[in-house]
Protein backbone atom coordinates (compact mmCIF):
# COMPACT_ATOMS: atom_id res chain seq x y z
CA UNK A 1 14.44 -36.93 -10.25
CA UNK A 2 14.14 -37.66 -13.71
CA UNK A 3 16.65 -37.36 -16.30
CA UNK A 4 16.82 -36.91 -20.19
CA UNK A 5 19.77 -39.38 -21.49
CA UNK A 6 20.91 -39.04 -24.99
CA UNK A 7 22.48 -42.51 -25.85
CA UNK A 8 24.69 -42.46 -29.63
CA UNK A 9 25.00 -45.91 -30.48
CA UNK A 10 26.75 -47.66 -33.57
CA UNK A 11 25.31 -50.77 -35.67
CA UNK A 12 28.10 -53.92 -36.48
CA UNK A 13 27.34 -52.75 -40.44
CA UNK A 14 28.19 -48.95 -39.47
CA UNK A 15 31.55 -50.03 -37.98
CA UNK A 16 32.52 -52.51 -39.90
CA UNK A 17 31.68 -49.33 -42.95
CA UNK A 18 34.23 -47.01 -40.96
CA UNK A 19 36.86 -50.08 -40.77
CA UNK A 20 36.61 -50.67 -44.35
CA UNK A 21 37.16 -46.55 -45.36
CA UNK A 22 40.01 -46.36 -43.42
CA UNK A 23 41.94 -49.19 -44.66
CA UNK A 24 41.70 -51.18 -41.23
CA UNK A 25 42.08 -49.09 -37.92
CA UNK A 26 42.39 -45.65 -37.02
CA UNK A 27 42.53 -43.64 -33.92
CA UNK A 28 39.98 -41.51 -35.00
CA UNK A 29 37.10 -43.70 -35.79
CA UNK A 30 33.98 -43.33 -33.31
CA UNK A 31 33.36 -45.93 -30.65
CA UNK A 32 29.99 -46.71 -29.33
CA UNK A 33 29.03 -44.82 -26.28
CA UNK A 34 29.81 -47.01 -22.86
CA UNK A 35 26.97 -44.65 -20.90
CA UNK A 36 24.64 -42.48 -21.02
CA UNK A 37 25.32 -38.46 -21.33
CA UNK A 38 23.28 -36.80 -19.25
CA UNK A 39 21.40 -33.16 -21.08
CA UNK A 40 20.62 -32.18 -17.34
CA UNK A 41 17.65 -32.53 -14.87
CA UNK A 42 13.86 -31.75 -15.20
CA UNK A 43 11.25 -31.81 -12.87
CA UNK A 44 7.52 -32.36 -12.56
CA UNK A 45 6.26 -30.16 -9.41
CA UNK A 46 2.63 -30.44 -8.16
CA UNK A 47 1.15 -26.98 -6.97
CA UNK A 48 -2.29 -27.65 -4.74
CA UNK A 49 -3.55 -24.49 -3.96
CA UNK A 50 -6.50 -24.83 -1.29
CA UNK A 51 -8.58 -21.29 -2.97
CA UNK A 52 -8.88 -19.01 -5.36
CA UNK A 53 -8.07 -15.36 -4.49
CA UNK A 54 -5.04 -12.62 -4.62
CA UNK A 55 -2.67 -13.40 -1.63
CA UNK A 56 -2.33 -17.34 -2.20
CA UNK A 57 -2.53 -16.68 -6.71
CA UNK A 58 0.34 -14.25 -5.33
CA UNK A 59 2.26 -16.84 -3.39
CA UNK A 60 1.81 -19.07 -6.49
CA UNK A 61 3.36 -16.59 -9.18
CA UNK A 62 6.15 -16.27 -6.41
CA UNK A 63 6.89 -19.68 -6.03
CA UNK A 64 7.72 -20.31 -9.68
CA UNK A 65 9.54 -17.10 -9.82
CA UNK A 66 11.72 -18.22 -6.93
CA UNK A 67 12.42 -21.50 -9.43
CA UNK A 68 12.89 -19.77 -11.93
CA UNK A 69 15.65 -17.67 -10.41
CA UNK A 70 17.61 -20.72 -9.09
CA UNK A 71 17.00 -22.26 -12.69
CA UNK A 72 14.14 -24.55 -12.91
CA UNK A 73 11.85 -22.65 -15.60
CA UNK A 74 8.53 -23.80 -16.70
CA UNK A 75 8.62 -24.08 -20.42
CA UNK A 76 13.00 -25.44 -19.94
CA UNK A 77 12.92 -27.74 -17.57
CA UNK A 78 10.41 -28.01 -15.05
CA UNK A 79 6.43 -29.22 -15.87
CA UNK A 80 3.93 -27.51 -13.54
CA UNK A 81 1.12 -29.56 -12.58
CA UNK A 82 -1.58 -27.60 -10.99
CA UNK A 83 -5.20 -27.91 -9.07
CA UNK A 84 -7.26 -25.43 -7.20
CA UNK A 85 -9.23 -27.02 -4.31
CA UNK A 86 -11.79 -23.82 -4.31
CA UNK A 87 -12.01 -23.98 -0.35
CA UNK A 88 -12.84 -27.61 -0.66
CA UNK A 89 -10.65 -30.10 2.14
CA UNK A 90 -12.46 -33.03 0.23
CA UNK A 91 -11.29 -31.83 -3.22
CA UNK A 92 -7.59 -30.87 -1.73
CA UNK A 93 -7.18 -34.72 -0.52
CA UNK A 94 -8.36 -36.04 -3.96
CA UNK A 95 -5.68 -32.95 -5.60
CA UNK A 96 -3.19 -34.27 -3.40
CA UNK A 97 -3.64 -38.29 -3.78
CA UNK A 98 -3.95 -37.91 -7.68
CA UNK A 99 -0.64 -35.97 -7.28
CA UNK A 100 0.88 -38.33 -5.66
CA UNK A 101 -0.29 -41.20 -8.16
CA UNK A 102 1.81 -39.01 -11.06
CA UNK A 103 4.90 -39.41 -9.14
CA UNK A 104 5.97 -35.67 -9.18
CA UNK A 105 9.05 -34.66 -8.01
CA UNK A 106 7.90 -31.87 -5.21
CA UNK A 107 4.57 -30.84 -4.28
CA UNK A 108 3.91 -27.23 -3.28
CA UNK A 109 1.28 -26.75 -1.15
CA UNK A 110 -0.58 -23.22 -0.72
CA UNK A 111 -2.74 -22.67 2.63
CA UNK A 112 -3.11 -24.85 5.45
CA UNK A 113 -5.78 -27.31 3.94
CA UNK A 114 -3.73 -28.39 1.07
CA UNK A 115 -0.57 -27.95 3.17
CA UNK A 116 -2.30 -30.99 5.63
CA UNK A 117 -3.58 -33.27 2.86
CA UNK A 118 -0.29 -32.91 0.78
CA UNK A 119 1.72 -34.21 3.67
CA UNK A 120 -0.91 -36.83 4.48
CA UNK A 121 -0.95 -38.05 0.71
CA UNK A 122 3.11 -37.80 0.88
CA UNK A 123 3.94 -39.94 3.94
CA UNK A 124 4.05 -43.27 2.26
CA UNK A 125 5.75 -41.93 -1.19
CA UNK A 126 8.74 -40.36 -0.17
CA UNK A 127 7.43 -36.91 -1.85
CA UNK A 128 8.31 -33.88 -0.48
CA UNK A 129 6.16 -30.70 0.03
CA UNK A 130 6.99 -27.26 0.57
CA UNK A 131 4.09 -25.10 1.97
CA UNK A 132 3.43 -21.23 1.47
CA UNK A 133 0.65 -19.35 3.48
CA UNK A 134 0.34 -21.10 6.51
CA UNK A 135 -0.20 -18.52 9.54
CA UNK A 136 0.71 -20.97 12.36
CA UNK A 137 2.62 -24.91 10.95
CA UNK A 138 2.78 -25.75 14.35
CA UNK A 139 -0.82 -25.67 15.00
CA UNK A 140 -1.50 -27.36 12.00
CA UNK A 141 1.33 -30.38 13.07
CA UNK A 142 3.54 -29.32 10.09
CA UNK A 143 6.72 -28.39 12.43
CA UNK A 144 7.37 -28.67 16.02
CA UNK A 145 8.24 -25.69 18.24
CA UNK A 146 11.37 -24.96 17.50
CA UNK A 147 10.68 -24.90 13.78
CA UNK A 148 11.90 -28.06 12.59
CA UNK A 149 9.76 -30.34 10.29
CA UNK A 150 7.65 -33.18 11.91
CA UNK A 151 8.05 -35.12 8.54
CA UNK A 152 8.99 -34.51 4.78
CA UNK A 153 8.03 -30.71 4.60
CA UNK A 154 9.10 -27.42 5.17
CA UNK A 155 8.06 -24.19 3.88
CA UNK A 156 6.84 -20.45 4.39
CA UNK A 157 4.74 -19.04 6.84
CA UNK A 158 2.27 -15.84 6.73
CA UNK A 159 2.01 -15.07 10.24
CA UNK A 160 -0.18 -12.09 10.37
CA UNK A 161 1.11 -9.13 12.22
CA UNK A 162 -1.63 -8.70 14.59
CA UNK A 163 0.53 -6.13 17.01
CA UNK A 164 0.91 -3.83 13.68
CA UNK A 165 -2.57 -4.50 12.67
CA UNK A 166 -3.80 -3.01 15.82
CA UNK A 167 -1.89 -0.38 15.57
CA UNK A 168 -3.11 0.92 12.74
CA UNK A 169 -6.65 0.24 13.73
CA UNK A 170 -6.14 2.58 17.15
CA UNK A 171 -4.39 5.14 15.25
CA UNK A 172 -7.32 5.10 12.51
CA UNK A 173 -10.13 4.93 14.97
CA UNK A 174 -8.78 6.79 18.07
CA UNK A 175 -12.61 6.49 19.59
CA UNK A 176 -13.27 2.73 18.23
CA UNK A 177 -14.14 0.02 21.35
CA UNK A 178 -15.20 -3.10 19.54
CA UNK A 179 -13.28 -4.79 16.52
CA UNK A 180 -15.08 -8.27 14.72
CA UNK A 181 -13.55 -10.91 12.95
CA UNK A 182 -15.39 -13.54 11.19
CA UNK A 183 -13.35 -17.01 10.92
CA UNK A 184 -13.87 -20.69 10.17
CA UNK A 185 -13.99 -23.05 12.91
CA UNK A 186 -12.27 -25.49 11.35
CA UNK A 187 -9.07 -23.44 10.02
CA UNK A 188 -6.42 -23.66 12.48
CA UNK A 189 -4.76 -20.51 10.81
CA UNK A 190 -7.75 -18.60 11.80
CA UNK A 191 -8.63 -20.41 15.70
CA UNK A 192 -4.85 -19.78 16.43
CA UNK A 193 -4.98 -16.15 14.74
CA UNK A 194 -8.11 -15.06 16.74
CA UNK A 195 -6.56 -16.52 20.04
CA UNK A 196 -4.06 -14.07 19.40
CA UNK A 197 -6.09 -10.89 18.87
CA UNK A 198 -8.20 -11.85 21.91
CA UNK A 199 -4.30 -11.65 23.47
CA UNK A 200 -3.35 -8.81 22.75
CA UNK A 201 -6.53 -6.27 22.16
CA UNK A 202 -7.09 -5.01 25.59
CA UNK A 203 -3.40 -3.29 25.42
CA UNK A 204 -4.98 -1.29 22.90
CA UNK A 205 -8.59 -0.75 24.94
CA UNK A 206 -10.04 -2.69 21.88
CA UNK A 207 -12.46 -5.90 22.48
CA UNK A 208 -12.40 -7.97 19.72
CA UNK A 209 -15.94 -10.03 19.20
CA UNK A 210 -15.77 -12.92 17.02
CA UNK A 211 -18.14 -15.30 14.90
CA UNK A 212 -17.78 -18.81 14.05
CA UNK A 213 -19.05 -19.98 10.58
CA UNK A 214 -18.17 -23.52 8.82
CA UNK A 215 -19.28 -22.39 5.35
CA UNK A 216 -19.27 -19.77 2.58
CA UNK A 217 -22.86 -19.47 2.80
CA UNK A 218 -22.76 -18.43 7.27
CA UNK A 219 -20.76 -15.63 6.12
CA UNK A 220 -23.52 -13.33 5.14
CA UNK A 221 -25.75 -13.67 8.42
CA UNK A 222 -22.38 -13.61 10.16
CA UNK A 223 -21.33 -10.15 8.37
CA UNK A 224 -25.42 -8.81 9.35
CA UNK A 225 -25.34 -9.80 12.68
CA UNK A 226 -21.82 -8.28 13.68
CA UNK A 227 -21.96 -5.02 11.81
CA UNK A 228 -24.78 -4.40 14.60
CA UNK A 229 -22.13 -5.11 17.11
CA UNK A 230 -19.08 -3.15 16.44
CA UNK A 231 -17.06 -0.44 15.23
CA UNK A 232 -15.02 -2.15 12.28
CA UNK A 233 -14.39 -5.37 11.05
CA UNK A 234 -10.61 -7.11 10.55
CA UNK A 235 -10.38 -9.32 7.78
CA UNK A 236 -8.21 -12.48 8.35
CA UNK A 237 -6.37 -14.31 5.20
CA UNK A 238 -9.25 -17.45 6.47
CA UNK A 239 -9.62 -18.80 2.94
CA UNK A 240 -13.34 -19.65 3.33
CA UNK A 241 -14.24 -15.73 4.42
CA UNK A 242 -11.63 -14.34 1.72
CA UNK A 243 -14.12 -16.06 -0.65
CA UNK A 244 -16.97 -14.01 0.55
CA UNK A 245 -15.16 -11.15 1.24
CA UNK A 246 -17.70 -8.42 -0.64
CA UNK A 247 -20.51 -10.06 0.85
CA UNK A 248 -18.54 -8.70 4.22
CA UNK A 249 -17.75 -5.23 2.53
CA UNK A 250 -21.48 -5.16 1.24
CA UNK A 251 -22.43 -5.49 4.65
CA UNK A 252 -20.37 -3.25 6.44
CA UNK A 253 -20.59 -0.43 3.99
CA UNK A 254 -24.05 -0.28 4.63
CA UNK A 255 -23.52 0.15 8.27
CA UNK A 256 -21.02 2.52 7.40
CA UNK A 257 -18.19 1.21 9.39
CA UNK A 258 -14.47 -0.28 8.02
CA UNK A 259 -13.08 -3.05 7.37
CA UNK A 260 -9.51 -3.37 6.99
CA UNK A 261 -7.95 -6.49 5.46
CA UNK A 262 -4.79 -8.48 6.24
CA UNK A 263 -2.71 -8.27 3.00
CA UNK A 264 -2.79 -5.54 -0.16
CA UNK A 265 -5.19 -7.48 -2.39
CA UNK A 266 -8.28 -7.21 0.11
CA UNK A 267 -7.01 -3.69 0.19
CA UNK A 268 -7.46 -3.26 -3.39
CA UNK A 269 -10.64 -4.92 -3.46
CA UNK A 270 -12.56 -2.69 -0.91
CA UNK A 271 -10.96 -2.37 2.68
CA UNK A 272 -9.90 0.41 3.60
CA UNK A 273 -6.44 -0.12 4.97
CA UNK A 274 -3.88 -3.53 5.82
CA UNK A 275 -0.69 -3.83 7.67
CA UNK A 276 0.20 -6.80 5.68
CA UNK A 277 2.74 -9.03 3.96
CA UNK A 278 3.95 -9.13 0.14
CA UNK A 279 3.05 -12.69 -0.54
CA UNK A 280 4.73 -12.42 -4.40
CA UNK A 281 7.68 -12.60 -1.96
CA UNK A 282 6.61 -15.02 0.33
CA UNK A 283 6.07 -17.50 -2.84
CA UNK A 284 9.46 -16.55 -3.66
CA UNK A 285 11.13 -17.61 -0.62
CA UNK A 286 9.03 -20.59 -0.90
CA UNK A 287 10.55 -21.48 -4.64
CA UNK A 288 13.91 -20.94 -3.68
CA UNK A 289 13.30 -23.89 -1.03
CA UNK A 290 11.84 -26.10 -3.05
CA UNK A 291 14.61 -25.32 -5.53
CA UNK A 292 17.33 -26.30 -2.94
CA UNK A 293 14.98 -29.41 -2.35
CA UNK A 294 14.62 -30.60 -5.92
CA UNK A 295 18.49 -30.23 -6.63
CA UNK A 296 19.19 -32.22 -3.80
CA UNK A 297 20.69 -29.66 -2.06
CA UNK A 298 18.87 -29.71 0.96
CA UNK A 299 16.03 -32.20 2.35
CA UNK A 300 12.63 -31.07 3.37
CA UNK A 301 12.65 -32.76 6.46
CA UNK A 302 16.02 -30.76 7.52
CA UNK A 303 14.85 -27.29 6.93
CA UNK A 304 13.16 -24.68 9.87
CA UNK A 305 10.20 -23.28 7.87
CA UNK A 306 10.38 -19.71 7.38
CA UNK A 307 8.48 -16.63 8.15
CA UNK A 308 7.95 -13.29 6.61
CA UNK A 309 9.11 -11.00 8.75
CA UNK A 310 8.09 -7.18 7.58
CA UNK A 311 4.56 -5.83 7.41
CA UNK A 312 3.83 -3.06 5.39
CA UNK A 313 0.63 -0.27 5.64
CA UNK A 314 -1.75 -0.54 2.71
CA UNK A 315 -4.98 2.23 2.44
CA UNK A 316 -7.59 2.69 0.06
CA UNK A 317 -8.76 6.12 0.11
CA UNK A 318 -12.09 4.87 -2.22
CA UNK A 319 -13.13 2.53 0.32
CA UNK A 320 -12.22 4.99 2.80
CA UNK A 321 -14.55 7.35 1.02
CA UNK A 322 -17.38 4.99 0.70
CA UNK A 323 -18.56 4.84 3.93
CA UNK A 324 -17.79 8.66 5.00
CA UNK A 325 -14.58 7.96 6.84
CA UNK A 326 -11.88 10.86 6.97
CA UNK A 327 -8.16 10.11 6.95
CA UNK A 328 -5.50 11.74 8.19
CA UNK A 329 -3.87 12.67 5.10
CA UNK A 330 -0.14 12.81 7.10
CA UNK A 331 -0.65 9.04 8.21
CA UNK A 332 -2.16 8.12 3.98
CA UNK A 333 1.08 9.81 3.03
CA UNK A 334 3.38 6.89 5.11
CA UNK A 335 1.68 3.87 3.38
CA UNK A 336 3.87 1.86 1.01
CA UNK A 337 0.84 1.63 -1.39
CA UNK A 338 -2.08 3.97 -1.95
CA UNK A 339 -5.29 2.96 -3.91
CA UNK A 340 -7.80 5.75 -5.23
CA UNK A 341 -10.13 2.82 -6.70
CA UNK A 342 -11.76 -0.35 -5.94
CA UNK A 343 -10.58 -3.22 -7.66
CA UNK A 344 -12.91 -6.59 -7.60
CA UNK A 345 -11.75 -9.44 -8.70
């Protein structure tokens, strides 16, 4: 950690001044300080976030709120040092090796990506990370199965609620056979997500079909060729697809068929419903560990990562209205949050 000292010290001439005004000795007269009187700690704290859009800018603003609350404030006593990969794994190793070379205190890693390359960076420099967004750690080797850390890191997981999610989707589209989902190959998140929907569709009579892309640039052909295929999309929090994301809704709208989105801000900017997560509170969950971490409190390495628990239903009745689809006004009326427009960021 590293402290401010505040060190009063006395010259011979300054003493010998005080000696001479007080007629030889006193009790009173000041004596040079023997140590240093600590003002209190501050912190430099590295945030590598792997993208840029509205769940993981959310678990961001809710990490530093979660410091702020347990007392390390930006601005007072804590210096944020931040970098945005923009879906980049090249640019989040550089992020997290140039972190690394500054010596901060904690490095808070957002999405799997930078969640991988922070611990990689951190293994020789005795630098912990705490993660936010990361849908499986496990998969990704950040903890083992019981939820302990492999190394020097522990932090917050956004497993999706695929049982919810499906849910919804059956009681939206009672009539609706085929569900796709678009991914990235190389996102663990996403390979261990769909493994899951492939799981657990057929005990709602759904068949999910999926395509692989490895760039920002597949996702357009991707979102062309599946709309052909079936009856809605799902949108996964895969940070290469969020990226595209209204190159998906531009596709689908087209065909006239849904796409509902894993947390509220792909709600907001054009699908029509999510049962998702609040990811302001994730971050804040996240903050308060890395709080307990910096003020030595706890250690990284001994703390079970955590996941958010509750999923909440999110609708846009614009988007819904878009593409011709009616909704049950009795099921719109249960959502925690209802959106009449489209917001794009």
């Amino acid at each position: 950690m590293k402290k401010r000292f505040v060190a009063l010290m006395l010259t011979s001439m300054m003493a010998m001044s005080l000696l001479a005004g007080c007629g030889g000795s006193s009790s009173n007269e000041t004596k040079p300080a023997d140590s240093q009187e600590a003002e209190g700690d501050s912190y430099v704290v590295g945030i590598s976030q792997f993208a840029e859009h509205g769940s993981l800018d959310n678990c961001r603003i809710g990490f530093l709120e979660g410091l702020a609350e347990a007392g390390i404030e930006e601005g007072k006593n804590l210096e944020v040092i931040f970098d945005n990969a923009q879906a980049d794994t090249g640019a989040a190793a550089t992020i997290a090796s140039n972190m690394v070379s500054k010596k901060v205190d904690l490095i808070c890693a957002i999405a799997t990506p930078s969640a991988a390359a922070a611990y990689n960076a951190c293994m020789e420099a005795d630098i912990p990370v705490v993660y936010s967004a990361i849908s499986d750690p496990v998969a990704a080797g950040l903890a083992k199965e019981d939820g302990t850390s492999t190394g020097n890191i522990t932090g917050t997981s956004d497993v999706l609620p695929v049982k919810a999610q499906l849910e919804m989707i059956r009681a939206m589209m009672p009539e609706a056979s085929k569900i796709g989902i678009i991914y990235t190959t190389s996102e663990e998140n996403s390979i261990s997500t769909i493994a899951t929907y492939k799981e657990m569709a057929a005990a709602y009579n759904f068949e999910i079909v999926d395509a692989g892309i490895s760039a920002t640039s597949e996702v357009e052909m991707a979102a062309a060729d599946l709309v052909t295929k079936v009856d809605c999309i799902c949108n996964l929090t895969d940070n290469t697809v969020v990226q595209a994301l209204q190159v998906v809704l531009a596709k689908a709208n087209d065909a006239k068929i849904p796409v509902f989105g894993s947390e509220v801000e792909q709600v907001k900017n054009g699908c029509v419903a999510s049962m998702g997560i609040d990811y302001v509170a994730l971050g804040k969950v996240t903050g308060e560990m890395a709080a307990k971490v910096l003020k030595g409190e706890s250690k990284a390495s001994d703390m079970k990562f955590e996941t958010a628990e509750e999923a909440e239903l999110y609708i846009n009745t614009a988007a819904a209205e878009k593409i011709g689809m009616i909704l049950d006004e009795e099921y719109v009326a249960g959502a925690a949050e209802s959106f009449s427009e489209i917001t794009v960021d």
